[in-house]
C-alpha atoms as a PDB file:
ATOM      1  CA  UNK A   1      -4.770 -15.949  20.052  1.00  0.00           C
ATOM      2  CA  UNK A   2      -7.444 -15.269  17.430  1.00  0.00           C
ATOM      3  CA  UNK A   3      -6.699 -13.922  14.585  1.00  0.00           C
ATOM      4  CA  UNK A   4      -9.028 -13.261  11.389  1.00  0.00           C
ATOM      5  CA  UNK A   5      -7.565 -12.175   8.161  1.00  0.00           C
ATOM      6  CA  UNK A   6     -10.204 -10.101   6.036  1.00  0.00           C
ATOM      7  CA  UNK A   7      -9.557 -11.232   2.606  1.00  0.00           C
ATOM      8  CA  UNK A   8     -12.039 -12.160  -0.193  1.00  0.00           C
ATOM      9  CA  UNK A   9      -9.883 -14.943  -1.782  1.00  0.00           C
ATOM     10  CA  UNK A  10      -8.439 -17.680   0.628  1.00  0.00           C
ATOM     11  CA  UNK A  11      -6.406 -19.222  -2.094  1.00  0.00           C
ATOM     12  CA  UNK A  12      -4.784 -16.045  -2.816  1.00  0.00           C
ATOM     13  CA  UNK A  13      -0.736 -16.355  -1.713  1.00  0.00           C
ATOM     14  CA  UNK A  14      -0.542 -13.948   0.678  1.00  0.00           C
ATOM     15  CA  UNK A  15      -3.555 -15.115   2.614  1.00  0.00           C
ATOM     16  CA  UNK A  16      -2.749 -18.446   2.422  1.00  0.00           C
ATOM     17  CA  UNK A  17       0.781 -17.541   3.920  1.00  0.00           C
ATOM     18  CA  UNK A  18      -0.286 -15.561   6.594  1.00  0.00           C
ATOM     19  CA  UNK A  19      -2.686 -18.667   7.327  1.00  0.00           C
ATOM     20  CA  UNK A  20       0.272 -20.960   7.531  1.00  0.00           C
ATOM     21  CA  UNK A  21       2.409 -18.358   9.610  1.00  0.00           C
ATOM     22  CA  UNK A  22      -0.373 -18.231  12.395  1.00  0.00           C
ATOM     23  CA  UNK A  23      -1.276 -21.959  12.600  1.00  0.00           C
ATOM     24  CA  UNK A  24       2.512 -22.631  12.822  1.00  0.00           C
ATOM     25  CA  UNK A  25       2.529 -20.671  15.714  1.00  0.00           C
ATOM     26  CA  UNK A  26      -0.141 -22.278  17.019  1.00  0.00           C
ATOM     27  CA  UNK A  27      -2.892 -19.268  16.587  1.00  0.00           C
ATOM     28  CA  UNK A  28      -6.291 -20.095  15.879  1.00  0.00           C
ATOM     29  CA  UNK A  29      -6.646 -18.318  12.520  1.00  0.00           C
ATOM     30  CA  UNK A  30      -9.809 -17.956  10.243  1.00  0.00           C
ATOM     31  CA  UNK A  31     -10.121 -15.975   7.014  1.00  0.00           C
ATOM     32  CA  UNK A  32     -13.163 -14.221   6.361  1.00  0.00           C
ATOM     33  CA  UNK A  33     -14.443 -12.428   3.396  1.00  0.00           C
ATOM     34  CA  UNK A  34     -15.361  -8.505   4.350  1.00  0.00           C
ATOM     35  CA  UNK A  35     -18.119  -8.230   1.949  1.00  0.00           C
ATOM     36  CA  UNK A  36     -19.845 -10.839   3.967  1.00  0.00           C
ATOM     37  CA  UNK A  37     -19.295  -9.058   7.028  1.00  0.00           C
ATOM     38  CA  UNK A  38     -21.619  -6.881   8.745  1.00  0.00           C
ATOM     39  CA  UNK A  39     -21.491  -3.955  11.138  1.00  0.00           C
ATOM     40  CA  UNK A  40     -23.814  -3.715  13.354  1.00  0.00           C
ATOM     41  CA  UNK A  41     -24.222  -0.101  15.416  1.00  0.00           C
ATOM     42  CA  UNK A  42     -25.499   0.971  18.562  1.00  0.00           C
ATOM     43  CA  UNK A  43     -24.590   2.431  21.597  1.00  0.00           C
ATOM     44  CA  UNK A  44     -21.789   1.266  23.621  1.00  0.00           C
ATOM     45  CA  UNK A  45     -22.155  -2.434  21.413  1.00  0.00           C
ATOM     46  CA  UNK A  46     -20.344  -2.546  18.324  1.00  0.00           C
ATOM     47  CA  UNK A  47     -20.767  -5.917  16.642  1.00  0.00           C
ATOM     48  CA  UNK A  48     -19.546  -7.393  13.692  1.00  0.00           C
ATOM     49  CA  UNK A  49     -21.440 -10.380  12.391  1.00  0.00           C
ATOM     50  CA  UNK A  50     -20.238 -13.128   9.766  1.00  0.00           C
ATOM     51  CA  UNK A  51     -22.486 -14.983   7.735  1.00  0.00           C
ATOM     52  CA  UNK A  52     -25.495 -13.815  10.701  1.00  0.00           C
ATOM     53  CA  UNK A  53     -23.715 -14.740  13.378  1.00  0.00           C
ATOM     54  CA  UNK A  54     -21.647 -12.199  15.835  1.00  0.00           C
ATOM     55  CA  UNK A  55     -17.831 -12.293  15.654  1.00  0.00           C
ATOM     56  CA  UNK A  56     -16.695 -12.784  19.420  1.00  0.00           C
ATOM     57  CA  UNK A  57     -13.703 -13.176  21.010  1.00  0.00           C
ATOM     58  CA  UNK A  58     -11.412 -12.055  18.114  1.00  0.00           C
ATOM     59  CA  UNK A  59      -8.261 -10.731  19.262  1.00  0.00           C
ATOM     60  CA  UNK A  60      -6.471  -9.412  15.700  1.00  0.00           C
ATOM     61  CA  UNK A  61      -7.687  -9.071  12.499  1.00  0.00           C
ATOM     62  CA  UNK A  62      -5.286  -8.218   9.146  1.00  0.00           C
ATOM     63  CA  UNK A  63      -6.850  -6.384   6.718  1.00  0.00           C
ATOM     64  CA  UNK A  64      -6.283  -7.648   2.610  1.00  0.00           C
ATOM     65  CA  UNK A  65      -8.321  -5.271   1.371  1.00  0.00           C
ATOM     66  CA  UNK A  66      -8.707  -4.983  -2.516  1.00  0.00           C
ATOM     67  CA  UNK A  67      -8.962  -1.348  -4.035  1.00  0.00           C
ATOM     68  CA  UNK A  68     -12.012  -1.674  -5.491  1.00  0.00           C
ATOM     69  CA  UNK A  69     -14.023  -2.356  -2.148  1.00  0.00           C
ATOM     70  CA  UNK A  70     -12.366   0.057  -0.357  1.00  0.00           C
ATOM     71  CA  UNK A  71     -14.655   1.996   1.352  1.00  0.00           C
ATOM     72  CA  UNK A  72     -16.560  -0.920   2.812  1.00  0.00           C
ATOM     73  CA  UNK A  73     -13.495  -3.131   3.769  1.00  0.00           C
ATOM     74  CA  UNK A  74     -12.284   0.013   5.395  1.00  0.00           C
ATOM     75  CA  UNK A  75     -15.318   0.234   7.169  1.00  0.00           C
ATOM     76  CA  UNK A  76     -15.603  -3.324   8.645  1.00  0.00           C
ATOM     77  CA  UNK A  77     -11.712  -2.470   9.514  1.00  0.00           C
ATOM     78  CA  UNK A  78     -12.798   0.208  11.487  1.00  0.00           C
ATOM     79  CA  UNK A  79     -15.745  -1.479  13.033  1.00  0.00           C
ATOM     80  CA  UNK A  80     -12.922  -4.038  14.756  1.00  0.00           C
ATOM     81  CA  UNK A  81     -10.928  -0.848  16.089  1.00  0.00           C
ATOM     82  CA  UNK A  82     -14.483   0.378  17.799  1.00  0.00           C
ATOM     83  CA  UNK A  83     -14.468  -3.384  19.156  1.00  0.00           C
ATOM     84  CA  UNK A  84     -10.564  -2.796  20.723  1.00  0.00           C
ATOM     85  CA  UNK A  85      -9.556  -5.369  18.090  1.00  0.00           C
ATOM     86  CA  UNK A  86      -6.011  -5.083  16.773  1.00  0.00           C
ATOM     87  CA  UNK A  87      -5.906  -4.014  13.753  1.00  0.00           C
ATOM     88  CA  UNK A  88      -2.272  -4.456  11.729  1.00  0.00           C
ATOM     89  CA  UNK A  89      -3.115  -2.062   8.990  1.00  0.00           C
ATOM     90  CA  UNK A  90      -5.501   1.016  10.602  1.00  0.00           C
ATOM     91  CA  UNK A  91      -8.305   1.490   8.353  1.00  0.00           C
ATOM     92  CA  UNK A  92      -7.492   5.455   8.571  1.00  0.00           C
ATOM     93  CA  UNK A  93      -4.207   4.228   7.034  1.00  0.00           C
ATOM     94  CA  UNK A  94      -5.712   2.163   4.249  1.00  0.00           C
ATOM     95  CA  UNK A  95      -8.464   5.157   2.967  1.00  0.00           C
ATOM     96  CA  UNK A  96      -5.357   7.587   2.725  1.00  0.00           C
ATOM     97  CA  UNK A  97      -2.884   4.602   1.047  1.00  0.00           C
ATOM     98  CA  UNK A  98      -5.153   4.035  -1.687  1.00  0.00           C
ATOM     99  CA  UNK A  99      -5.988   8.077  -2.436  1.00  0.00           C
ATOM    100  CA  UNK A 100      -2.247   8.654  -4.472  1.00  0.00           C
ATOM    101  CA  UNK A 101      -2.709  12.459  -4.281  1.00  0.00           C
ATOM    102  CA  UNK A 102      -3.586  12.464  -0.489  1.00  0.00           C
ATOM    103  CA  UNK A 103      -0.522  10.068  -0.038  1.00  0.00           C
ATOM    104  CA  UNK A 104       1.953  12.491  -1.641  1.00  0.00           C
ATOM    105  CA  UNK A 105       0.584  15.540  -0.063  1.00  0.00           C
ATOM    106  CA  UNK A 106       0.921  13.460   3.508  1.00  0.00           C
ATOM    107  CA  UNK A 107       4.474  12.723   2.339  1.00  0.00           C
ATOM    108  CA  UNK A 108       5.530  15.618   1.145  1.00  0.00           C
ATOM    109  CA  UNK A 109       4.570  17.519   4.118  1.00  0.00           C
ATOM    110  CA  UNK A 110       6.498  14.627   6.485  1.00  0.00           C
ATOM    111  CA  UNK A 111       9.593  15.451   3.987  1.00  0.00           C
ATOM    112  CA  UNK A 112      10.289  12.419   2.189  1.00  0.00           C
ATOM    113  CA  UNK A 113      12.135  12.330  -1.024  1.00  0.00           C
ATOM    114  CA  UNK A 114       9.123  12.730  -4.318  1.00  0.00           C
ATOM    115  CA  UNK A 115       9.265  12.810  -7.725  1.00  0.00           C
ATOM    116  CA  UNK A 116       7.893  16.593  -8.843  1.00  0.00           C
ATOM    117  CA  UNK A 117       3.990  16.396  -9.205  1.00  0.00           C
ATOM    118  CA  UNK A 118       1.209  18.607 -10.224  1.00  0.00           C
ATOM    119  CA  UNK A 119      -2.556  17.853 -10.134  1.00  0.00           C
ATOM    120  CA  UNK A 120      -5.069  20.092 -11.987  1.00  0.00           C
ATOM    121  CA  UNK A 121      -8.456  20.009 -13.731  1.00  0.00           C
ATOM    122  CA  UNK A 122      -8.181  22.972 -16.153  1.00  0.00           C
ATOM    123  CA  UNK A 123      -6.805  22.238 -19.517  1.00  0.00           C
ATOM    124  CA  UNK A 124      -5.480  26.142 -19.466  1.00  0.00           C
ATOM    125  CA  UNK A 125      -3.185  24.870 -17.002  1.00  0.00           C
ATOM    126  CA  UNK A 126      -1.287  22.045 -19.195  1.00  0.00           C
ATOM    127  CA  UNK A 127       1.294  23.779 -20.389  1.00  0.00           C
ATOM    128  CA  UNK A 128       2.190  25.094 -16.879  1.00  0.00           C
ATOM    129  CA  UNK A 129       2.238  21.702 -15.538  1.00  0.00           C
ATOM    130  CA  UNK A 130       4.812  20.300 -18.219  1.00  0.00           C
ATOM    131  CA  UNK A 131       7.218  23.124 -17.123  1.00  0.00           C
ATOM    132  CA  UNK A 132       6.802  22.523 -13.413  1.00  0.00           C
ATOM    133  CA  UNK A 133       7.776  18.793 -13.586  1.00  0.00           C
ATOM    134  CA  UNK A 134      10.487  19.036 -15.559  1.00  0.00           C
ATOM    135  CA  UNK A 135       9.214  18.737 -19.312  1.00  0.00           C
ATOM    136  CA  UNK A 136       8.912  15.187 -21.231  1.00  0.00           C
ATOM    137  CA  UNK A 137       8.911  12.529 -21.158  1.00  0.00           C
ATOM    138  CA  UNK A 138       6.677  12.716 -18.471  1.00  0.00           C
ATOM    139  CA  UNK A 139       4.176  10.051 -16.452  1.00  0.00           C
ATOM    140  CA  UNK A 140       0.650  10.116 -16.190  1.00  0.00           C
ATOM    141  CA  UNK A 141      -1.327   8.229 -13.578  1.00  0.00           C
ATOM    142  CA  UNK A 142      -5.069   7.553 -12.592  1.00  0.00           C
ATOM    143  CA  UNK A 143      -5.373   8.442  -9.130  1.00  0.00           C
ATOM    144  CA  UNK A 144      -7.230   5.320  -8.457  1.00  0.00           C
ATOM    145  CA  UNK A 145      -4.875   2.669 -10.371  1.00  0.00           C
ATOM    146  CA  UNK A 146      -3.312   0.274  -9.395  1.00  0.00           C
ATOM    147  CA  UNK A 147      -0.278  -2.917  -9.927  1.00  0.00           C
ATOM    148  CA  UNK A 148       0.448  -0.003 -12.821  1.00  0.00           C
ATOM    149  CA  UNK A 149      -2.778  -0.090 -14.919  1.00  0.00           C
ATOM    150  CA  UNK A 150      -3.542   3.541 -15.181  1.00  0.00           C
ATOM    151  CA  UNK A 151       0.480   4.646 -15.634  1.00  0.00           C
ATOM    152  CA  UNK A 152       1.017   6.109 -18.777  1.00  0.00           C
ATOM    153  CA  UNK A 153       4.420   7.723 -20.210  1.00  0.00           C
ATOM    154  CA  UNK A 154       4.164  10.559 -22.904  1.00  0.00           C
ATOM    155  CA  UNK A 155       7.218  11.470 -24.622  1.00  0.00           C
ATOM    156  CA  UNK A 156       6.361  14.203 -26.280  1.00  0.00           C
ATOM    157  CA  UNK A 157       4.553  17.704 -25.461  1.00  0.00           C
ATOM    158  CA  UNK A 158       2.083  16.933 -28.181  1.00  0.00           C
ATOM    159  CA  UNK A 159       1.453  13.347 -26.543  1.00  0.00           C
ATOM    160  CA  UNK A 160       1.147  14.355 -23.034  1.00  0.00           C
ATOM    161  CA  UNK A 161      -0.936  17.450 -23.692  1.00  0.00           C
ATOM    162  CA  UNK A 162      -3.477  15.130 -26.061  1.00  0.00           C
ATOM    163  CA  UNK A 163      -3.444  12.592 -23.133  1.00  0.00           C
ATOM    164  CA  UNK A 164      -4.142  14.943 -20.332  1.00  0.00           C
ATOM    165  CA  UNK A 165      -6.967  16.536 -22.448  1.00  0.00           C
ATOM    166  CA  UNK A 166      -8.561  13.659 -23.148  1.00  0.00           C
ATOM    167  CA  UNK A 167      -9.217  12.465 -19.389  1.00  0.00           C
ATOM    168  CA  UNK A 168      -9.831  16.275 -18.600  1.00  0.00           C
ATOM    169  CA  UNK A 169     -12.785  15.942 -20.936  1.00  0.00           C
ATOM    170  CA  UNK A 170     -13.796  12.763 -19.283  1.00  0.00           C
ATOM    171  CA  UNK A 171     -13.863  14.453 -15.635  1.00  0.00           C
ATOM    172  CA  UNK A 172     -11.236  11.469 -14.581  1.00  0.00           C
ATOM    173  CA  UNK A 173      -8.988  12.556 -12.096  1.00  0.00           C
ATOM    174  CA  UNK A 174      -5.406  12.550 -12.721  1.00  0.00           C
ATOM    175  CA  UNK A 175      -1.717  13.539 -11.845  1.00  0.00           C
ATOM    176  CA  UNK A 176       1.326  14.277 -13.882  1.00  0.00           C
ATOM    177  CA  UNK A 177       4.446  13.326 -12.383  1.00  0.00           C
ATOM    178  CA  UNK A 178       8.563  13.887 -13.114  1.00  0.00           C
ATOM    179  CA  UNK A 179       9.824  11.326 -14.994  1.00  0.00           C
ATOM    180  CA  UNK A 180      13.075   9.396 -13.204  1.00  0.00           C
ATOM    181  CA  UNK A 181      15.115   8.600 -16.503  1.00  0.00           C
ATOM    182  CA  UNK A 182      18.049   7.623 -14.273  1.00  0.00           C
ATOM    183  CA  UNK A 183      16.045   4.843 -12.656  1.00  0.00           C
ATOM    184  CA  UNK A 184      16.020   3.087 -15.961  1.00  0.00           C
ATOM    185  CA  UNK A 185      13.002   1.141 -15.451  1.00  0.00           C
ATOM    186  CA  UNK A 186      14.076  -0.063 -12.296  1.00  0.00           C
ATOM    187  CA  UNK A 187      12.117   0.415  -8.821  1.00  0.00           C
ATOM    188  CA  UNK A 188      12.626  -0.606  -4.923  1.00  0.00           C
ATOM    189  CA  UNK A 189       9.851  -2.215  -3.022  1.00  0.00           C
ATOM    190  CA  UNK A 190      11.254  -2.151   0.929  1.00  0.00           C
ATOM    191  CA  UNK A 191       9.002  -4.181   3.046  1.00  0.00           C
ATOM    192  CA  UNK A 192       8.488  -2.654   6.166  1.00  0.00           C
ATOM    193  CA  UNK A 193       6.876  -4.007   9.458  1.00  0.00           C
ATOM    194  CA  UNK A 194       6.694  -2.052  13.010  1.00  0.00           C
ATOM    195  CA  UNK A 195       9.006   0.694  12.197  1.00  0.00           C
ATOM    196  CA  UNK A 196      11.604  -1.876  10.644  1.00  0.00           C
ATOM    197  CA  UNK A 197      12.873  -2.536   6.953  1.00  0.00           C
ATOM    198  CA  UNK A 198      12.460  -6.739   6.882  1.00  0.00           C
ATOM    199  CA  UNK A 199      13.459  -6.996   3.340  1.00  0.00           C
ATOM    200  CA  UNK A 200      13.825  -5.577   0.204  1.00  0.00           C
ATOM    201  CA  UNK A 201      14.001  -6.175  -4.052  1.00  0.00           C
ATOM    202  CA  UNK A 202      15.013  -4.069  -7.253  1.00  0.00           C
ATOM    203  CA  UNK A 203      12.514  -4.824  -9.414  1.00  0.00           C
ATOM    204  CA  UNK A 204      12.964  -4.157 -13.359  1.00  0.00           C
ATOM    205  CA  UNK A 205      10.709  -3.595 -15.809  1.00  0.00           C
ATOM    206  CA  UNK A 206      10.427  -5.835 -19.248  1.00  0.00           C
ATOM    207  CA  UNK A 207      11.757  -4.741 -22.274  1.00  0.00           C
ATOM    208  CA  UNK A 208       9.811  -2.281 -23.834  1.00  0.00           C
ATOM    209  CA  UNK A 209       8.324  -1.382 -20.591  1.00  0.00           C
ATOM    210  CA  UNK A 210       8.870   1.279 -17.908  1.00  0.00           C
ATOM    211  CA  UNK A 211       6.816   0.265 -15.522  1.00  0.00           C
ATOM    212  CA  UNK A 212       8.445  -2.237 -12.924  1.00  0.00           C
ATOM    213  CA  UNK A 213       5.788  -3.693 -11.404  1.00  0.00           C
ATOM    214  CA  UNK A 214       5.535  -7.809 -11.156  1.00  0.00           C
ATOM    215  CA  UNK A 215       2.327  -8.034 -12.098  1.00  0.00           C
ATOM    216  CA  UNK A 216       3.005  -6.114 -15.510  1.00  0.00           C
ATOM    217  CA  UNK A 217       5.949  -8.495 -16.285  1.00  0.00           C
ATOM    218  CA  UNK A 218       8.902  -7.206 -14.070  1.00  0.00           C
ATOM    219  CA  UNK A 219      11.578  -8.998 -12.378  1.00  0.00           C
ATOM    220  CA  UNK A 220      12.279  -8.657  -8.775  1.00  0.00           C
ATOM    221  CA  UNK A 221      15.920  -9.476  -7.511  1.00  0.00           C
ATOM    222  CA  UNK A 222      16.852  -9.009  -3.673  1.00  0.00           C
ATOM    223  CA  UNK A 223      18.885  -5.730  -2.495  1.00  0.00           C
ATOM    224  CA  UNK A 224      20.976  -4.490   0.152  1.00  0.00           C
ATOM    225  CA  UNK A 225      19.501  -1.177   0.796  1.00  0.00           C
ATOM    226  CA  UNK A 226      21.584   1.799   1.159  1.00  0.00           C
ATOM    227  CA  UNK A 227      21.065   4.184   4.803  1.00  0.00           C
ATOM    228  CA  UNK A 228      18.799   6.533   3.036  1.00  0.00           C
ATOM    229  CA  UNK A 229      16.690   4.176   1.271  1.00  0.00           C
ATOM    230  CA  UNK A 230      16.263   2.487   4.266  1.00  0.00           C
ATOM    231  CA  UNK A 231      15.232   5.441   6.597  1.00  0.00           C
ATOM    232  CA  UNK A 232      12.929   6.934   3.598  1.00  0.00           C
ATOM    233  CA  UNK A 233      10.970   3.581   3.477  1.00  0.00           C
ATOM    234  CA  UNK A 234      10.713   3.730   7.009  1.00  0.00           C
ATOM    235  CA  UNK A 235       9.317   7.238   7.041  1.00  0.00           C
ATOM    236  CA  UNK A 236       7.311   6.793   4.579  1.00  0.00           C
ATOM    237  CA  UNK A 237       5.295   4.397   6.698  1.00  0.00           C
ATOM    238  CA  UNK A 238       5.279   5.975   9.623  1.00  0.00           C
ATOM    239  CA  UNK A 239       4.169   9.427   7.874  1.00  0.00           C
ATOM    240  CA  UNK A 240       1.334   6.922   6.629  1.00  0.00           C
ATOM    241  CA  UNK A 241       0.695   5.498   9.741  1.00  0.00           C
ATOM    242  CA  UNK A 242       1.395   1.685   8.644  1.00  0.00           C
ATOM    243  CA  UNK A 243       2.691  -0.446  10.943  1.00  0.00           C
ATOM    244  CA  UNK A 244       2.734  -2.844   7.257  1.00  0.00           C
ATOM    245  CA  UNK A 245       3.421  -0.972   4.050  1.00  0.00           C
ATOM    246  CA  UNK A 246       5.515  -1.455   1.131  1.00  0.00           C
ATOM    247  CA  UNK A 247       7.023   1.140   0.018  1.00  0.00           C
ATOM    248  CA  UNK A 248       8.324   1.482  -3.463  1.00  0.00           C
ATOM    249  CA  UNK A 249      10.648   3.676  -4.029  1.00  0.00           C
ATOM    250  CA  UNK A 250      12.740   5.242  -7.235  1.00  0.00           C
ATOM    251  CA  UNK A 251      16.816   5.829  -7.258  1.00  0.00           C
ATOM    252  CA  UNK A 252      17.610   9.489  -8.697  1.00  0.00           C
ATOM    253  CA  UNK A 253      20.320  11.482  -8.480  1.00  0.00           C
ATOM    254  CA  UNK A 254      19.225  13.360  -5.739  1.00  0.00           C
ATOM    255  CA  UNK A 255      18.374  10.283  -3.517  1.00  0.00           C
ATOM    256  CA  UNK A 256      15.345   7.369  -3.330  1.00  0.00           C
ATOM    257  CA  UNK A 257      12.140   9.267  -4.500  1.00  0.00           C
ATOM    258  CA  UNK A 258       8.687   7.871  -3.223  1.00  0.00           C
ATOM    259  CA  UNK A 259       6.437   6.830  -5.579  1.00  0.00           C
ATOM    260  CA  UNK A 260       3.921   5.096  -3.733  1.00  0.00           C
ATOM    261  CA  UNK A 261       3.124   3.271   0.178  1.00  0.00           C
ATOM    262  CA  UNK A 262       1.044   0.129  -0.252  1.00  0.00           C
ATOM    263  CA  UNK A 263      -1.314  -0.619   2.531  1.00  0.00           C
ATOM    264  CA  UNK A 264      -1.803  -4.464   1.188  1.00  0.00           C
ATOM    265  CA  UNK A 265       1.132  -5.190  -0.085  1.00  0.00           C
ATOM    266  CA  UNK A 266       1.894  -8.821  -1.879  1.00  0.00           C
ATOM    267  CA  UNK A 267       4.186 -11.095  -0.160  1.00  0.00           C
ATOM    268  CA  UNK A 268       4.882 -13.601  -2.894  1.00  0.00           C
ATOM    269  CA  UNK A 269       7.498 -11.567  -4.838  1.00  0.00           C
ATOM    270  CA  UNK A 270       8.783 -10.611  -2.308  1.00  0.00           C
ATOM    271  CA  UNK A 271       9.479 -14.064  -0.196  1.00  0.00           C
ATOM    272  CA  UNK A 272      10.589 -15.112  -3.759  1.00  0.00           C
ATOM    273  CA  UNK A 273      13.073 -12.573  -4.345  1.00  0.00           C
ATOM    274  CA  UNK A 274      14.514 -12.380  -0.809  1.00  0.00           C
ATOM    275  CA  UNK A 275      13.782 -15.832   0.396  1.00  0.00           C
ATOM    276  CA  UNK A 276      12.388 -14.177   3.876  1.00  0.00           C
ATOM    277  CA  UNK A 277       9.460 -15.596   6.029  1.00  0.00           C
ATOM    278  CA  UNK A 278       7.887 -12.139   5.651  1.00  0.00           C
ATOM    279  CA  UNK A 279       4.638 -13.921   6.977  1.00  0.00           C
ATOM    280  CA  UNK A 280       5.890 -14.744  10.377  1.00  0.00           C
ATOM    281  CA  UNK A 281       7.483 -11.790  11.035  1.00  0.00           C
ATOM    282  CA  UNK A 282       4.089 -10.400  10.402  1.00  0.00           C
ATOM    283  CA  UNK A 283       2.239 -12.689  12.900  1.00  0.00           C
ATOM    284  CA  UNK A 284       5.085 -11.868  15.084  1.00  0.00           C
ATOM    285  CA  UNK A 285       3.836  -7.689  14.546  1.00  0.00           C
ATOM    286  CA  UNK A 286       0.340  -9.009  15.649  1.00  0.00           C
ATOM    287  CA  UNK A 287       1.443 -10.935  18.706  1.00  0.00           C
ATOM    288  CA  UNK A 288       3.766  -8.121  20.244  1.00  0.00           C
ATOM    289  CA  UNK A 289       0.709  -5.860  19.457  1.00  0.00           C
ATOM    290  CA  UNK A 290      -2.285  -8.375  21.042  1.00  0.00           C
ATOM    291  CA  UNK A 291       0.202  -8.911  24.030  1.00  0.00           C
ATOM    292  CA  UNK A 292       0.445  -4.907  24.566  1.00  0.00           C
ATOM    293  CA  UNK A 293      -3.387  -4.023  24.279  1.00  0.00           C
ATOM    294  CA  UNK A 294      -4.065  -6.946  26.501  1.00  0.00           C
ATOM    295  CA  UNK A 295      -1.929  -5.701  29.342  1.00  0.00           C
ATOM    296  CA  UNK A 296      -3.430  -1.989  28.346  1.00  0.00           C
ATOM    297  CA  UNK A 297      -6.942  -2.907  28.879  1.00  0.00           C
ATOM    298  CA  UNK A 298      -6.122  -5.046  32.849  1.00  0.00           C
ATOM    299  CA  UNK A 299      -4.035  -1.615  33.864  1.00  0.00           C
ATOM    300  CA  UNK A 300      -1.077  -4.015  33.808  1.00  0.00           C
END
């Protein structure tokens, strides 16, 4: 099998694991950087081209596509799809992943467990919003951050309403979410692949912090998760349509509360923490999927 893996970085872990994965099962495996991709658009030909030449003969591609080239990683994603190339992360699933707003709304319609959120542009409406999610301390977030730049916590009415002002007056898009004081700066990232939870770590956040995230300092520890966490991180992937997503995921007194699906998510903490060949069970996703569409497409 063929597999490319669109990422702009090959020394990055994750790519270079998911190389190592596919060559040890004996795939031919290349990584190419999207931004150097083309699409090229005409009827009944889709092509994508690499460095001016065509990309034939590719049988799976997996997407490692950074926020901030979104929209055109998405769009050389989707270019593959119109070329019946498997793709392990849809690029329909990556635009809504990375739009936090549009992910809650998708989740909170499929039912899974959120913390209370409200999203507004009139500064008439602050107070309002404070009441609905409970009072402070309360979180802010950028709608387009990410690894937990852009997550702010105000403790106060006076801080939160001078925060949300502020980026009110700068037209920058927010949300203002519940704050989970029983997590106590703890989070869960569940890993899940093809419908299945394949591991899973607390993570907690440094002293001083609240936010859990690795890259801002936390520690990530493996976890047994309970039933419900479990079936909310695998909802919360379907409702997304990820057949890869981690999932992170607050405890609360009234059950795991989502708090976001990533479309791209790392693998080194979580290998670390769990000591799971997360990799090959994701070249394993691919093959089961190339096998199926193969069969599809000779009426098998």
């Amino acid at each position: 099998m063929r597999i490319a893996i669109l990422s702009r970085n090959a020394d990055l872990y994750s790519t270079k694991r998911l190389f190592q994965a596919a060559r040890k099962r004996h795939h031919e495996v290349m990584v190419l950087d999207h931004l150097k991709c083309y699409a090229v658009i005409e009827r009944g030909n889709p092509m994508v081209h690499y460095e001016g030449k065509p990309l034939i003969s590719v049988d799976a591609v997996i997407p490692r596509i950074g926020h901030s080239v979104t929209q055109y990683g998405t769009a050389i994603v989707r270019q593959f799809e119109m070329m019946q190339v498997f793709s392990a992360v849809k690029s329909l699933a990556i635009t809504r992943s990375r739009d936090k707003l549009r992910s809650l709304q998708i989740l909170s319609k499929a039912g899974v467990g959120l913390p209370k959120t409200a999203f507004a542009t009139d500064s008439s409406a602050i107070d309002s919003i404070l009441s609905q999610v409970g009072g402070v301390p309360v979180v802010i977030k950028l709608l387009e951050g990410t690894q937990g730049i852009g997550v702010m916590m105000a403790e106060t009415r006076k801080a939160a309403k001078s925060i949300i002002e502020t980026f009110y007056d700068m037209k920058t898009n927010i949300m203002v979410q519940e704050f989970i004081g029983e997590a106590n700066g703890s989070d869960i990232r569940a890993f899940v692949v093809n419908g299945k939870v394949i591991g899973a770590m607390r993570r907690q956040s440094k002293l001083g912090d609240f936010r859990s995230n690795l890259h801002r300092g936390g520690k990530g520890e493996s976890i047994k998760l309970s039933k419900a966490e479990k079936d909310t991180a695998i909802a919360a992937a379907e409702a997304m349509g990820l057949g890869i997503a981690g999932v992170d995921m607050l405890p609360s007194h009234r059950g795991p509360l989502v708090i976001e699906v990533n479309s791209s998510p790392g693998l080194e903490g979580i290998e670390a923490a769990t000591g799971i060949d997360i990799a090959d069970m994701i070249i394993q996703y691919v093959e089961k999927n190339v096998t199926v569409n193969k069969k599809d497409k000779i009426g098998v």
